[in-house]
Protein backbone atom coordinates (compact mmCIF):
# COMPACT_ATOMS: atom_id res chain seq x y z
CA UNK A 1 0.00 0.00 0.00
CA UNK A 2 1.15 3.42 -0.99
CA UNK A 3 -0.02 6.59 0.94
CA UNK A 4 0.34 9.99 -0.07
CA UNK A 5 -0.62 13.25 2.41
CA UNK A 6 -2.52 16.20 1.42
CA UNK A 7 -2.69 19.02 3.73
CA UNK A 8 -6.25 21.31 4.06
CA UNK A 9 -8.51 22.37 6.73
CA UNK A 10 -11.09 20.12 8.19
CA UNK A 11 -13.86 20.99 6.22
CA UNK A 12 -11.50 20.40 2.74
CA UNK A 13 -10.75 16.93 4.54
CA UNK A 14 -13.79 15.88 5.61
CA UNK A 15 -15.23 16.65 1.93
CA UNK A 16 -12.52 14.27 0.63
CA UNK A 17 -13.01 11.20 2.74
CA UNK A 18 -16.64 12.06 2.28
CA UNK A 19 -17.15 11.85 -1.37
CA UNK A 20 -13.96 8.80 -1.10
CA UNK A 21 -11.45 11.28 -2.72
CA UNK A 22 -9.15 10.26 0.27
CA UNK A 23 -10.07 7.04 2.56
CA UNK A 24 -8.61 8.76 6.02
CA UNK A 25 -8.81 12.39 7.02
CA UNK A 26 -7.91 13.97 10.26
CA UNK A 27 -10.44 16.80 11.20
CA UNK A 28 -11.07 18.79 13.59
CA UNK A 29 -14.07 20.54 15.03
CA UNK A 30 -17.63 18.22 15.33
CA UNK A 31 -18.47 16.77 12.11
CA UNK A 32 -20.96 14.39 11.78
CA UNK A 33 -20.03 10.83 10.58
CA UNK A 34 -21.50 7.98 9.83
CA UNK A 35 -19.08 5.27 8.91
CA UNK A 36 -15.45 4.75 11.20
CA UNK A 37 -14.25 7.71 13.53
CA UNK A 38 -12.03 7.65 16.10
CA UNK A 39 -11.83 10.19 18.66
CA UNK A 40 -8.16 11.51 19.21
CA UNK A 41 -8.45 14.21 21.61
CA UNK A 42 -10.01 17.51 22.38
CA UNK A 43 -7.73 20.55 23.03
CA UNK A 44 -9.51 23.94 24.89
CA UNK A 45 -9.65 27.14 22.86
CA UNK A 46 -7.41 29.88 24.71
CA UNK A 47 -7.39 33.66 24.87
CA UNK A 48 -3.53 34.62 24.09
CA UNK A 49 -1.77 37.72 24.90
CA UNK A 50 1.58 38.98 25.61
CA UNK A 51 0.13 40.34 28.84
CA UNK A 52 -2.68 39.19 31.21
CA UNK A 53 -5.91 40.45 30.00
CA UNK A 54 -9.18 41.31 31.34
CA UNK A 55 -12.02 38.84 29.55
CA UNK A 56 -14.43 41.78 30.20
CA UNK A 57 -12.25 43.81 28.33
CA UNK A 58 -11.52 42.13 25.47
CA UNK A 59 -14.10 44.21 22.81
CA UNK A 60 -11.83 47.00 23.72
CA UNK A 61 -8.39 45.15 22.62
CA UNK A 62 -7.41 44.88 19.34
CA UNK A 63 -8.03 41.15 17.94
CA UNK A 64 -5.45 39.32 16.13
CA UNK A 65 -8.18 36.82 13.80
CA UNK A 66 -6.46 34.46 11.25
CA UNK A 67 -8.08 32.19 8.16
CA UNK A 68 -9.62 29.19 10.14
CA UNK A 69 -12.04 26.54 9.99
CA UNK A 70 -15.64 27.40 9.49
CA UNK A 71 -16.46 25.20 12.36
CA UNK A 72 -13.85 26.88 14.48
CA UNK A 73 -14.92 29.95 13.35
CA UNK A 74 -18.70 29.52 14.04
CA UNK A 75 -17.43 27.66 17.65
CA UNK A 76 -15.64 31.29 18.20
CA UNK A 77 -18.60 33.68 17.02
CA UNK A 78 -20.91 31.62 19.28
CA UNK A 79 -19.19 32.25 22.43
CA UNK A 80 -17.88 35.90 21.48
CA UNK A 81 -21.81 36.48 21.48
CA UNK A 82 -22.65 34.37 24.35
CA UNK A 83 -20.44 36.66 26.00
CA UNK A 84 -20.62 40.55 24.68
CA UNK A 85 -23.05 42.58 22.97
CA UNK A 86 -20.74 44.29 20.50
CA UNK A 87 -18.37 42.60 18.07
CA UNK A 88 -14.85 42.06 18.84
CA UNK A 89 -12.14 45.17 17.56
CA UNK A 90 -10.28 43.00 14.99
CA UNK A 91 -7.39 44.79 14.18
CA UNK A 92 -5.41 42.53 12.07
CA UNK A 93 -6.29 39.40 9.90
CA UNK A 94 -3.17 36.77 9.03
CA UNK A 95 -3.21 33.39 6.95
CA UNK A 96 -1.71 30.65 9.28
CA UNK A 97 -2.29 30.47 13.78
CA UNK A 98 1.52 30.89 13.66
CA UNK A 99 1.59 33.74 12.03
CA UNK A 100 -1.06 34.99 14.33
CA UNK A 101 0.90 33.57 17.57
CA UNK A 102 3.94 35.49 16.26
CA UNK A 103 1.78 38.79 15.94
CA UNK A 104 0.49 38.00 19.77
CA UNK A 105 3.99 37.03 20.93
CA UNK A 106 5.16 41.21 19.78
CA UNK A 107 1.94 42.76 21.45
CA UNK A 108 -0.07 43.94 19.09
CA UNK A 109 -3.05 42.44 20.09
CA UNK A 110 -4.71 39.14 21.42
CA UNK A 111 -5.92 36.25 19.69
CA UNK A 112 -8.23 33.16 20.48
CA UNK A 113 -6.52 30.35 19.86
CA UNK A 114 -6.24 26.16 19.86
CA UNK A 115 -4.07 25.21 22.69
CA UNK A 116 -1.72 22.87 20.46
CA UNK A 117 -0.68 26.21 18.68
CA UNK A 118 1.02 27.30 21.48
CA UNK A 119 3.45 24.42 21.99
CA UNK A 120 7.06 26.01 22.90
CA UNK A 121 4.94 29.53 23.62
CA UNK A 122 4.96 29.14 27.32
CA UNK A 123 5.52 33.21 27.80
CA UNK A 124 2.28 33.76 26.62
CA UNK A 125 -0.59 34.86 28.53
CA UNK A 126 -3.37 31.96 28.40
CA UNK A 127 -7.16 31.60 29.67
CA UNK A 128 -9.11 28.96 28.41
CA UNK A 129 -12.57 29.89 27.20
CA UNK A 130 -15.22 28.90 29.75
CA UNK A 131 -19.22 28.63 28.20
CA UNK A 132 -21.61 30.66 30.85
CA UNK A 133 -21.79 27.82 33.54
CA UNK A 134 -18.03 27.10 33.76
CA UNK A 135 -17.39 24.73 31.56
CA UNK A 136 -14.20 25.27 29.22
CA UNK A 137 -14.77 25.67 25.66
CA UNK A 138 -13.00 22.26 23.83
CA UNK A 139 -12.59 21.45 19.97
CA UNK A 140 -12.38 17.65 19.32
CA UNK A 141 -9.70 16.18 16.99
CA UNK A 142 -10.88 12.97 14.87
CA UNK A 143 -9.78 10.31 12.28
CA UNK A 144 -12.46 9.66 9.69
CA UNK A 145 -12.19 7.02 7.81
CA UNK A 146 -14.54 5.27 4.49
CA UNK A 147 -14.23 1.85 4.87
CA UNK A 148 -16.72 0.89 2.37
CA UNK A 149 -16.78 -2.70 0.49
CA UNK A 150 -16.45 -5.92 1.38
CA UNK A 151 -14.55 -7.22 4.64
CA UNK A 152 -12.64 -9.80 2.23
CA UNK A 153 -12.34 -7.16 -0.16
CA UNK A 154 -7.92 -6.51 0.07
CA UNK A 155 -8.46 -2.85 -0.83
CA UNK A 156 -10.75 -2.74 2.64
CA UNK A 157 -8.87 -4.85 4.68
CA UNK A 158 -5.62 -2.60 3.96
CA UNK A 159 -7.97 1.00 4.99
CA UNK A 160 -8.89 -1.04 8.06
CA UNK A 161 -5.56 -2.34 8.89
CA UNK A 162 -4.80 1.64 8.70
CA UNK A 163 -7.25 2.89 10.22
CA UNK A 164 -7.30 0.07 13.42
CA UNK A 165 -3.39 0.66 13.75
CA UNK A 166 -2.18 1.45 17.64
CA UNK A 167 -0.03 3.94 15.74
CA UNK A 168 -2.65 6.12 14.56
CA UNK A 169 -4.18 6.35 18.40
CA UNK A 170 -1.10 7.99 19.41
CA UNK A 171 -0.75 10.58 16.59
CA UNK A 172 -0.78 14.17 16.62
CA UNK A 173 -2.12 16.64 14.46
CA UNK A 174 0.31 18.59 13.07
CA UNK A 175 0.22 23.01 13.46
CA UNK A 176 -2.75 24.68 11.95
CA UNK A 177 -3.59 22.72 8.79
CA UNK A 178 -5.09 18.91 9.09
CA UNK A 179 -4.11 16.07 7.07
CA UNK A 180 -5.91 13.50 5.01
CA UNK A 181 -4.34 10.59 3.85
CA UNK A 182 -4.69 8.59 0.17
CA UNK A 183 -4.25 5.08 0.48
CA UNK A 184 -3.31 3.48 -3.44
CA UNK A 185 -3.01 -0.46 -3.61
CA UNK A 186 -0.85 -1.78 -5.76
């Protein structure tokens, strides 16, 4: 078996093991699925400064927003208006969550952020988001996997050895972009 990566975010992934483009996809964020998915973890979404910050005072700050998700984004604009009546100040808008670390890291402004981003970024200022009663505010991280056909079918039976391997329990997603993998049997 031959695999080959592809790099996208989850919604570009989870549209490619959908329609069997790709047989495994890492995603993150709640998507539905109906055939093999395999919880990895879930991470809590963090406020990130230079300095401590206020919560109450963030629609004052300047916002440091970067190209996510539309699940991450729409798990952001929900509690942003859970929580104030006015929209946040954004003051700059990047490509990548490093980028947008980076940006944080100088001070010129906050950002709301995965937790994995800020790996090696222990200087930073970090709250986890809390809903109204408490609770902090997670994002799941999943393996999604087709495993259509039949179970003596060898093109299955290698996307099931794959996705049922120990290995892939243990994995990581990588910095701000998700991978989906292409199995090819030879």
């Amino acid at each position: 078996m031959e695999l080959k990566v592809l790099t996208g975010f989850s919604k570009e992934v989870y549209k490619s093991v959908y329609n069997q483009d790709v047989h495994v996809g890492f995603v993150r964020g709640d998507y539905k699925w109906a055939d093999r998915k395999l919880l990895l973890f879930e991470e809590s979404i963090c406020v990130v400064s230079k300095d401590a910050v206020d919560l109450q005072e963030l629609p004052n700050l300047p916002r440091i927003d970067y190209e996510t998700d539309p699940l991450f984004l729409a798990l952001l604009e929900n509690w942003w208006t859970g929580h104030y009546a006015q929209p946040p100040m954004v003051g700059m808008e990047v490509d990548k969550a490093d980028t947008c670390t980076e940006m944080v890291a100088n001070g010129l402004g906050y950002a709301i952020l995965p937790r994995f981003v800020l790996k090696g970024k222990e200087h930073l200022f970090t709250q986890a988001l809390t809903d109204k009663h408490g609770k902090t505010i997670e994002q799941s991280a999943a393996l999604v996997a087709r495993c259509f056909g039949h179970h003596g079918d060898q093109h299955f039976s290698g996307r099931k050895k794959l996705v049922d391997s120990p290995i892939l329990s243990k994995y990581r997603i990588g910095r701000d972009r998700h991978i989906a993998w292409l199995a090819h049997d030879d």
